[in-house]
C-alpha atoms as a PDB file:
ATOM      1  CA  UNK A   1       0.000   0.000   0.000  1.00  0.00           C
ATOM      2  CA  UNK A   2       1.606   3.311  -0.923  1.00  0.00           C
ATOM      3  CA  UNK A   3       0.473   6.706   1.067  1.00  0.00           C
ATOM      4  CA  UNK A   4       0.267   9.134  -2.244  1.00  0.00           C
ATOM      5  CA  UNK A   5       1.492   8.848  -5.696  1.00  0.00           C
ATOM      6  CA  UNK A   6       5.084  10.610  -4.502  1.00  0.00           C
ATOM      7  CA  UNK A   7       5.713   8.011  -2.021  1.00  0.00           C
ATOM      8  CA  UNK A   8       4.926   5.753  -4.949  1.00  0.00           C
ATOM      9  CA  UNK A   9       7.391   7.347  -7.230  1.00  0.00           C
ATOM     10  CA  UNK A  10      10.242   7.575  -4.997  1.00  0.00           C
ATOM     11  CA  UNK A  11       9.886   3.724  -4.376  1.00  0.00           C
ATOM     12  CA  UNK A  12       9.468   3.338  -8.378  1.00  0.00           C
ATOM     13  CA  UNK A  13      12.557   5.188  -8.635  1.00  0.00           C
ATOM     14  CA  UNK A  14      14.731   3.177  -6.626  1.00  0.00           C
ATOM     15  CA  UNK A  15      13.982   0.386  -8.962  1.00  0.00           C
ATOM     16  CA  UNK A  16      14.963   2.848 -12.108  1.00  0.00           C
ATOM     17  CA  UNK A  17      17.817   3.653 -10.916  1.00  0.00           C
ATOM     18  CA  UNK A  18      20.114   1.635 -12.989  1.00  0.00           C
ATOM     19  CA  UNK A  19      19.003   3.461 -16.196  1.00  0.00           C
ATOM     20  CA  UNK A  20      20.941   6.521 -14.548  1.00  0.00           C
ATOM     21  CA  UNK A  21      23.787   6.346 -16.778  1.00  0.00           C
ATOM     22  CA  UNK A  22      21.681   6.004 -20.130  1.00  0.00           C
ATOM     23  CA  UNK A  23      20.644   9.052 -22.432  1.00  0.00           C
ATOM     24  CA  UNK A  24      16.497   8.987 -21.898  1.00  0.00           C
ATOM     25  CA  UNK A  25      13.448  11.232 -21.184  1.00  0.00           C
ATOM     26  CA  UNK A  26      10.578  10.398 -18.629  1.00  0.00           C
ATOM     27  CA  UNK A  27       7.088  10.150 -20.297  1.00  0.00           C
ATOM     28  CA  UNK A  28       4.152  10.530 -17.777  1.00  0.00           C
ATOM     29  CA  UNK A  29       0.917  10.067 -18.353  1.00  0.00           C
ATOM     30  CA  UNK A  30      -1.461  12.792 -17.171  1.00  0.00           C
ATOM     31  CA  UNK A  31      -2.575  13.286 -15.199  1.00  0.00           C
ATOM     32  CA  UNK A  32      -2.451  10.171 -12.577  1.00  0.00           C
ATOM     33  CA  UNK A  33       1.228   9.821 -13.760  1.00  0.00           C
ATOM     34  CA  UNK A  34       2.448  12.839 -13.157  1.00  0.00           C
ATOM     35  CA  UNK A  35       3.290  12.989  -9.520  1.00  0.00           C
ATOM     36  CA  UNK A  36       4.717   9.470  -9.567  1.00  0.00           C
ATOM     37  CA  UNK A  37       7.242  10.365 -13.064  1.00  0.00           C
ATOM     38  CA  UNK A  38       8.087  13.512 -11.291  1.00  0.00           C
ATOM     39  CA  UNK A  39       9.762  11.487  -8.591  1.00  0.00           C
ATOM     40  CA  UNK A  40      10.870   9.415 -11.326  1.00  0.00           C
ATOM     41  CA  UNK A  41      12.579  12.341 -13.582  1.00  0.00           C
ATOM     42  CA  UNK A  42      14.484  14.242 -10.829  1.00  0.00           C
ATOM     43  CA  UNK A  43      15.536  11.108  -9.249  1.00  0.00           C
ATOM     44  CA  UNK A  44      17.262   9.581 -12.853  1.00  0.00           C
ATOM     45  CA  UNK A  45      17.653  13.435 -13.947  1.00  0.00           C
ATOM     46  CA  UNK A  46      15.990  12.727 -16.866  1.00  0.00           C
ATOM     47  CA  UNK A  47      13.960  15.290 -19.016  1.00  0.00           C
ATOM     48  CA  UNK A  48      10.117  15.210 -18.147  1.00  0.00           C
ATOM     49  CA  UNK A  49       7.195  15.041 -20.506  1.00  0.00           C
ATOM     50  CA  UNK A  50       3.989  14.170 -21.129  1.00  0.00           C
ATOM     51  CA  UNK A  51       2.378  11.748 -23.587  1.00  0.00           C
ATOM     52  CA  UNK A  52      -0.528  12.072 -25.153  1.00  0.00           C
ATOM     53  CA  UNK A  53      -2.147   9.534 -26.855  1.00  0.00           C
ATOM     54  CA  UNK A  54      -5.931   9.162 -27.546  1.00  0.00           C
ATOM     55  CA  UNK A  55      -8.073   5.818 -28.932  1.00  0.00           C
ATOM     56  CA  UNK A  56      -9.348   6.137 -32.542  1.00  0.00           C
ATOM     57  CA  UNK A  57     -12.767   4.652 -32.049  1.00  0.00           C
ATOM     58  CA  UNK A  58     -14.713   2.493 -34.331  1.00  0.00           C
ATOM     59  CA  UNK A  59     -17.172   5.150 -36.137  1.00  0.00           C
ATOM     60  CA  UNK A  60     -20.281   2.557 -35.089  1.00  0.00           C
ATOM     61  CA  UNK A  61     -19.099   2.624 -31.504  1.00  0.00           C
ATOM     62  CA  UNK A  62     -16.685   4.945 -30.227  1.00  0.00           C
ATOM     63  CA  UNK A  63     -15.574   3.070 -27.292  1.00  0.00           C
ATOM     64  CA  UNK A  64     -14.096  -0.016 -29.123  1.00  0.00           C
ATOM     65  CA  UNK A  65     -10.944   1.352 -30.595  1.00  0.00           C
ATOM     66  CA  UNK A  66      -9.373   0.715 -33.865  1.00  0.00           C
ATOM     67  CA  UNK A  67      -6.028   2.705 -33.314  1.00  0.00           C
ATOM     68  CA  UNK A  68      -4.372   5.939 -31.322  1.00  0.00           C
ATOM     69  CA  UNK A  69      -2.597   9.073 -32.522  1.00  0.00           C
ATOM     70  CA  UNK A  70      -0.606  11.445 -30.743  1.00  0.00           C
ATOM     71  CA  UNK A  71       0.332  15.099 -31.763  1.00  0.00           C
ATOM     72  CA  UNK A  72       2.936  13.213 -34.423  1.00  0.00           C
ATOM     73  CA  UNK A  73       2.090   9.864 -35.287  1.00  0.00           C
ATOM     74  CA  UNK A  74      -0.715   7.388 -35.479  1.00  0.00           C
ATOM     75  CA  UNK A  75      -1.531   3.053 -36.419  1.00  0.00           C
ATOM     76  CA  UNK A  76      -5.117   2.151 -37.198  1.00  0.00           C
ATOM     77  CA  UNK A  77      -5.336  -1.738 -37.662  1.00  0.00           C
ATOM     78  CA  UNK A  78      -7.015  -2.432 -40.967  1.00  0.00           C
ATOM     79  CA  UNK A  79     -11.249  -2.872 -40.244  1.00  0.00           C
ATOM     80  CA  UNK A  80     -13.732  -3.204 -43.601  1.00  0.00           C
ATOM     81  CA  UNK A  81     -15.960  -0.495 -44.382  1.00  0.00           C
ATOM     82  CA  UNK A  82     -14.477   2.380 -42.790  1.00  0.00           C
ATOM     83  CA  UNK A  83     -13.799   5.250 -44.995  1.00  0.00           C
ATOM     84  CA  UNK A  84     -10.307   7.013 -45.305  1.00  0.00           C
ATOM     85  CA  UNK A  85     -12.552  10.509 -44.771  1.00  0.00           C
ATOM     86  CA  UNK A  86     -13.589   9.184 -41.205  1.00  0.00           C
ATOM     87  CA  UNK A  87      -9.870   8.517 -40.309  1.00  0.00           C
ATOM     88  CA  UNK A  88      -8.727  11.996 -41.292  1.00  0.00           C
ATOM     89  CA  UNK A  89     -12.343  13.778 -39.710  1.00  0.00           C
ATOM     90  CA  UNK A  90     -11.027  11.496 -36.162  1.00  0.00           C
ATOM     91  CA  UNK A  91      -7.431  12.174 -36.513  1.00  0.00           C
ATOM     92  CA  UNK A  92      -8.032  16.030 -37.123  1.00  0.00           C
ATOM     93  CA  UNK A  93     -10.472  15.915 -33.795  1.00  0.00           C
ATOM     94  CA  UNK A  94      -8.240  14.099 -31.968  1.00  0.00           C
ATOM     95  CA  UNK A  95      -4.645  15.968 -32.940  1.00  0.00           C
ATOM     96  CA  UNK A  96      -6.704  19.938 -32.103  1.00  0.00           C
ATOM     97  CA  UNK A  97      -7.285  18.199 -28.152  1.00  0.00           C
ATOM     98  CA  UNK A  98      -4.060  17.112 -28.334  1.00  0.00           C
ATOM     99  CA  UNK A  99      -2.480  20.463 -28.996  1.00  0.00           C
ATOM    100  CA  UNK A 100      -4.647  22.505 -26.536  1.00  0.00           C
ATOM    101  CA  UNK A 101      -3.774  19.707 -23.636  1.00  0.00           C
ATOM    102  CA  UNK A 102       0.129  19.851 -24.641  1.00  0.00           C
ATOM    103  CA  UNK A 103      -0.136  23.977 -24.827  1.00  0.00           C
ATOM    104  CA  UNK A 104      -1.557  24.100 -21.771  1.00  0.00           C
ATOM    105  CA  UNK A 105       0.887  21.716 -19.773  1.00  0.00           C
ATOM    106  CA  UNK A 106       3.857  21.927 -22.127  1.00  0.00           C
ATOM    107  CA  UNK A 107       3.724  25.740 -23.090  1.00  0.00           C
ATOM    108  CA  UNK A 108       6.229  26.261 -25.770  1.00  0.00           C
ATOM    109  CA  UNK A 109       8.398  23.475 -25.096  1.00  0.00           C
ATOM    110  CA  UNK A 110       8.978  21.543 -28.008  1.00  0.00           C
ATOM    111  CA  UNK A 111       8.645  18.017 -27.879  1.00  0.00           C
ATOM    112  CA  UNK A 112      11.748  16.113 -26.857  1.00  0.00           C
ATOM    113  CA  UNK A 113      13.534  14.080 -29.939  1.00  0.00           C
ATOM    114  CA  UNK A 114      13.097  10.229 -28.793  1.00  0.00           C
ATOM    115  CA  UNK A 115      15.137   8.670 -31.133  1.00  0.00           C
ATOM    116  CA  UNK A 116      17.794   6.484 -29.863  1.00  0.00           C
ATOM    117  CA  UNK A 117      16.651   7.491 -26.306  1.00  0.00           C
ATOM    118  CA  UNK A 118      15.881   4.957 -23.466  1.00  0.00           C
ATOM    119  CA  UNK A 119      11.879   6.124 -23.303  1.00  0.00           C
ATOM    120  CA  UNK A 120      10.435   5.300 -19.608  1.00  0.00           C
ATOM    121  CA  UNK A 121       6.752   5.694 -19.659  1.00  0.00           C
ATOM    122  CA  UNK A 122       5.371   6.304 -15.890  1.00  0.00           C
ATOM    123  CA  UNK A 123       1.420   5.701 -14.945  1.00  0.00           C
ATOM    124  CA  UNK A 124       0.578   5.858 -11.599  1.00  0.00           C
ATOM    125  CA  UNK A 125      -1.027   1.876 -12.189  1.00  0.00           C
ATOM    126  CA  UNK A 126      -2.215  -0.185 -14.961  1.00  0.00           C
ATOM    127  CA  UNK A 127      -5.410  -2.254 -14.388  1.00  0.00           C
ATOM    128  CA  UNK A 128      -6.024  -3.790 -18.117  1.00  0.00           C
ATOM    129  CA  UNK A 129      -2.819  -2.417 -19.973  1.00  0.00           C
ATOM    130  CA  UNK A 130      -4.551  -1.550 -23.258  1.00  0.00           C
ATOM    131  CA  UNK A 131      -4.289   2.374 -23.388  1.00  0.00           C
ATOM    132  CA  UNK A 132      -0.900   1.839 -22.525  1.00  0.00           C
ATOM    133  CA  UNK A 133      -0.380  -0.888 -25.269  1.00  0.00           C
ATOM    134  CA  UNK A 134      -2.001   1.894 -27.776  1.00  0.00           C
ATOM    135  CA  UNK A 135       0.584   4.525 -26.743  1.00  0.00           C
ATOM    136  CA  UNK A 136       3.585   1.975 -27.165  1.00  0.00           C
ATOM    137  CA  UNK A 137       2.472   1.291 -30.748  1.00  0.00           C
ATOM    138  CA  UNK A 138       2.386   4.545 -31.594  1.00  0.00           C
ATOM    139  CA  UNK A 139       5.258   5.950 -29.679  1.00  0.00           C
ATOM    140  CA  UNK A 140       8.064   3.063 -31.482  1.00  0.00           C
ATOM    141  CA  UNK A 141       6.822   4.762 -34.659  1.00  0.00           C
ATOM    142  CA  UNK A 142       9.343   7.778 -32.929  1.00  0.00           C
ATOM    143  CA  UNK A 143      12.373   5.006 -32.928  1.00  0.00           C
ATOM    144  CA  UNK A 144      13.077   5.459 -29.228  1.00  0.00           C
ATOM    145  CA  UNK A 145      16.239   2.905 -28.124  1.00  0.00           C
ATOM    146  CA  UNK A 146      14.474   1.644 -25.655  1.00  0.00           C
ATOM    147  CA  UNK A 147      11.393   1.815 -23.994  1.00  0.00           C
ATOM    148  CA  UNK A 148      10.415   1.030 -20.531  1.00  0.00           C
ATOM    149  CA  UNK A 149       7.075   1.041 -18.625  1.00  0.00           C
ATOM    150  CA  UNK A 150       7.486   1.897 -14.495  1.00  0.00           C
ATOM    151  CA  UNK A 151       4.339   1.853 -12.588  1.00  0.00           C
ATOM    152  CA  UNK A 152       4.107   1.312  -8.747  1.00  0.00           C
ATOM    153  CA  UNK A 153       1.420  -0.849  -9.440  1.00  0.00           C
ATOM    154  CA  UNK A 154       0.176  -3.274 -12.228  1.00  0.00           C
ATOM    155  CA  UNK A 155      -2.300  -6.688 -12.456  1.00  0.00           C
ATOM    156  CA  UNK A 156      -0.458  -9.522 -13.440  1.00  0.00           C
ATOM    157  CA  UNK A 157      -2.670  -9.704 -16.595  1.00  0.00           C
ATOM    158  CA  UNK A 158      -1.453  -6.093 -17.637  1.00  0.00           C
ATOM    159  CA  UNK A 159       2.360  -7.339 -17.292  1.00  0.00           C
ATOM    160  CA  UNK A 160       1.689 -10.013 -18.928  1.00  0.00           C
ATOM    161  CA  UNK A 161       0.308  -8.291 -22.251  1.00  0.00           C
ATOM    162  CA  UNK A 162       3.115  -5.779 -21.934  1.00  0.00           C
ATOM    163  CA  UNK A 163       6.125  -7.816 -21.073  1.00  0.00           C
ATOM    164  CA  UNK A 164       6.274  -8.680 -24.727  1.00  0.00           C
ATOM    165  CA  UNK A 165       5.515  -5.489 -26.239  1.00  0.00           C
ATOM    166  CA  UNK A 166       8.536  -3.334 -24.403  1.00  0.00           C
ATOM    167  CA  UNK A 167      12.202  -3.595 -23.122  1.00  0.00           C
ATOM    168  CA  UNK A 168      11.201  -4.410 -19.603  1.00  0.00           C
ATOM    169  CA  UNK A 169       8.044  -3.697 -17.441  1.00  0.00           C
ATOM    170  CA  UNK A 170       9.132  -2.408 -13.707  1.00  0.00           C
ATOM    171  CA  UNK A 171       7.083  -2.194 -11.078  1.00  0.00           C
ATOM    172  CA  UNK A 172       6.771  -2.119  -7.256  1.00  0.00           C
ATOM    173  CA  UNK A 173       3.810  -4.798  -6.712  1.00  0.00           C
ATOM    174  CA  UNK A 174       1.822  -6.928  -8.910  1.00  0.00           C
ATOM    175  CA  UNK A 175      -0.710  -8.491  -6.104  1.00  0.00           C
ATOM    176  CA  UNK A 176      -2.499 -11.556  -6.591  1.00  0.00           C
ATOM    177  CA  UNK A 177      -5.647  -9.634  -6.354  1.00  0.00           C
ATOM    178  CA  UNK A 178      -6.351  -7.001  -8.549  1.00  0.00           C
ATOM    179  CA  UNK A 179      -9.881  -4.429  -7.438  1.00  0.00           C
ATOM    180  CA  UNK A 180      -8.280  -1.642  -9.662  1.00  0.00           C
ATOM    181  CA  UNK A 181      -5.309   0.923  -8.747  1.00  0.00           C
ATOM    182  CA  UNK A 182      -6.846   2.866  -6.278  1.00  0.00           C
ATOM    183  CA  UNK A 183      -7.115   0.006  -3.877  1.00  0.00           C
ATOM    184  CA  UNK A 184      -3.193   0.194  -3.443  1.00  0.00           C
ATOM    185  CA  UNK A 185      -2.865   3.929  -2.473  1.00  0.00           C
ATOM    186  CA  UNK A 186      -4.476   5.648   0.684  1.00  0.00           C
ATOM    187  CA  UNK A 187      -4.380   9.002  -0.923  1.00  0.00           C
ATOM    188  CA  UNK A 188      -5.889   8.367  -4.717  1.00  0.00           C
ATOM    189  CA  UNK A 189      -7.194  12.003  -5.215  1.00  0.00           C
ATOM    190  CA  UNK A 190      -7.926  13.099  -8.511  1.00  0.00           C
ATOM    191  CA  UNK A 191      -5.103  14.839  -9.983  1.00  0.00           C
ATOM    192  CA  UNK A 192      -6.203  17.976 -11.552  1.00  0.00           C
ATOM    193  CA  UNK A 193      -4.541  20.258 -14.661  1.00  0.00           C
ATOM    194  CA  UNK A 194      -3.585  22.643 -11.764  1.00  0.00           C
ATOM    195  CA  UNK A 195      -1.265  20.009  -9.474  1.00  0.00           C
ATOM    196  CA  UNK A 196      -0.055  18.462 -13.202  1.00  0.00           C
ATOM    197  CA  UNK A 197       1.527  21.982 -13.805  1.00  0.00           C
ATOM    198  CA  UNK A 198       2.701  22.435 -10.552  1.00  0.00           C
ATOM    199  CA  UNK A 199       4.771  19.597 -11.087  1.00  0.00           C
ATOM    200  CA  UNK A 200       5.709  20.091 -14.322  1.00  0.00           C
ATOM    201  CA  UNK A 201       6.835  23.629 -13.342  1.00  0.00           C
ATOM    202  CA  UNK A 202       8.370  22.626 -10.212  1.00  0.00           C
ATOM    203  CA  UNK A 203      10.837  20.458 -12.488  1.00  0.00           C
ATOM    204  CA  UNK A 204      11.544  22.942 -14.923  1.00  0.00           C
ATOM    205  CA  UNK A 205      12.976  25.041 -11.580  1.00  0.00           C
ATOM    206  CA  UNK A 206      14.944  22.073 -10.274  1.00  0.00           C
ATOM    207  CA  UNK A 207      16.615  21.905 -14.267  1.00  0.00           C
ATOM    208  CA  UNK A 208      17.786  25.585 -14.231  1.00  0.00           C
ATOM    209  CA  UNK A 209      19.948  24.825 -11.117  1.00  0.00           C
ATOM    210  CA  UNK A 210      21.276  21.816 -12.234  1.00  0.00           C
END
């Protein structure tokens, strides 16, 4: 049981630590990850980021997805009957809510190069591991070196399914029982846009003194 999402991260970070020496960037995702790849970042003194990925859905039902895009890339896997036009509309949507969420956590910044990098992508859990298997697909498509998922906690199902998709899956406990991440924390408050730039901006002081 972790107390908040930084305890979590510190204790995630202890098990990073051997990446230290390698050239990479810390990829949270917002806004649960934050906290938890803050600890992360300043402990490896890696460059911090967030990704953003979004599920194309299926234009009959939006829920069941048929690929992801982020701000630069995107994989739909082949379905019948759905129109190049509906792609494009979905991947136009999808790319302006992008942009706005990256202005307003990012600012300016542009987006660090990831090729050749070790890529450590930090969630603050993974219950089914299928966003996170959309944002790996699309994210390789960026030619990291390596990429690595950290997450205090994960159900063995999720490592499973990820374990072959990425470099190596760390984490602090995979229980036996899964009833979803929030179980494993006594402080699972919602993180809100405020706290993600407070983060975000605390780490951007911590690099100018560095």
């Amino acid at each position: 049981m972790f107390r908040d999402r930084m305890q979590a991260g510190l204790m995630l970070a202890e098990k990073l630590k051997k990446y230290k020496t390698e050239q990479g960037v810390v990829l949270a995702v917002p806004r649960g990850g934050v906290p938890v790849a803050y600890a992360v970042a300043k402990e490896l003194g890696f460059p911090i980021e967030i990704i953003l990925t979004k599920k194309i859905g299926h234009p009959m039902n939006k829920e069941y997805a048929i690929g992801a895009a982020s701000l630069t890339d995107y994989f739909v896997i082949p379905h019948e009957n759905i129109p190049e036009e509906y792609i494009e509309q979905e991947l136009q949507r999808i790319r302006n809510r992008l942009k706005e969420m990256y202005k307003r956590f990012m600012g300016n910044k542009e987006p660090e190069n990831l090729k050749g990098k070790t890529v450590i992508i930090i969630d603050d859990g993974i219950a089914t591991g299928n966003t996170m298997l959309s944002s790996i697909q699309v994210l390789r498509k960026s030619n990291p070196g390596k990429i690595i998922i950290g997450t205090p906690v994960a159900s063995r199902t999720a490592v499973q399914k990820l374990s072959n998709e990425v470099d190596e899956i760390v984490t602090v406990i995979v229980p036996e029982e899964f009833h979803g991440v929030g179980a494993f924390y006594e402080d699972f408050e919602q993180v809100s846009d405020e706290e993600v730039m407070f983060y975000l901006d605390k780490f951007s002081e911590l690099e100018k003194v560095r």
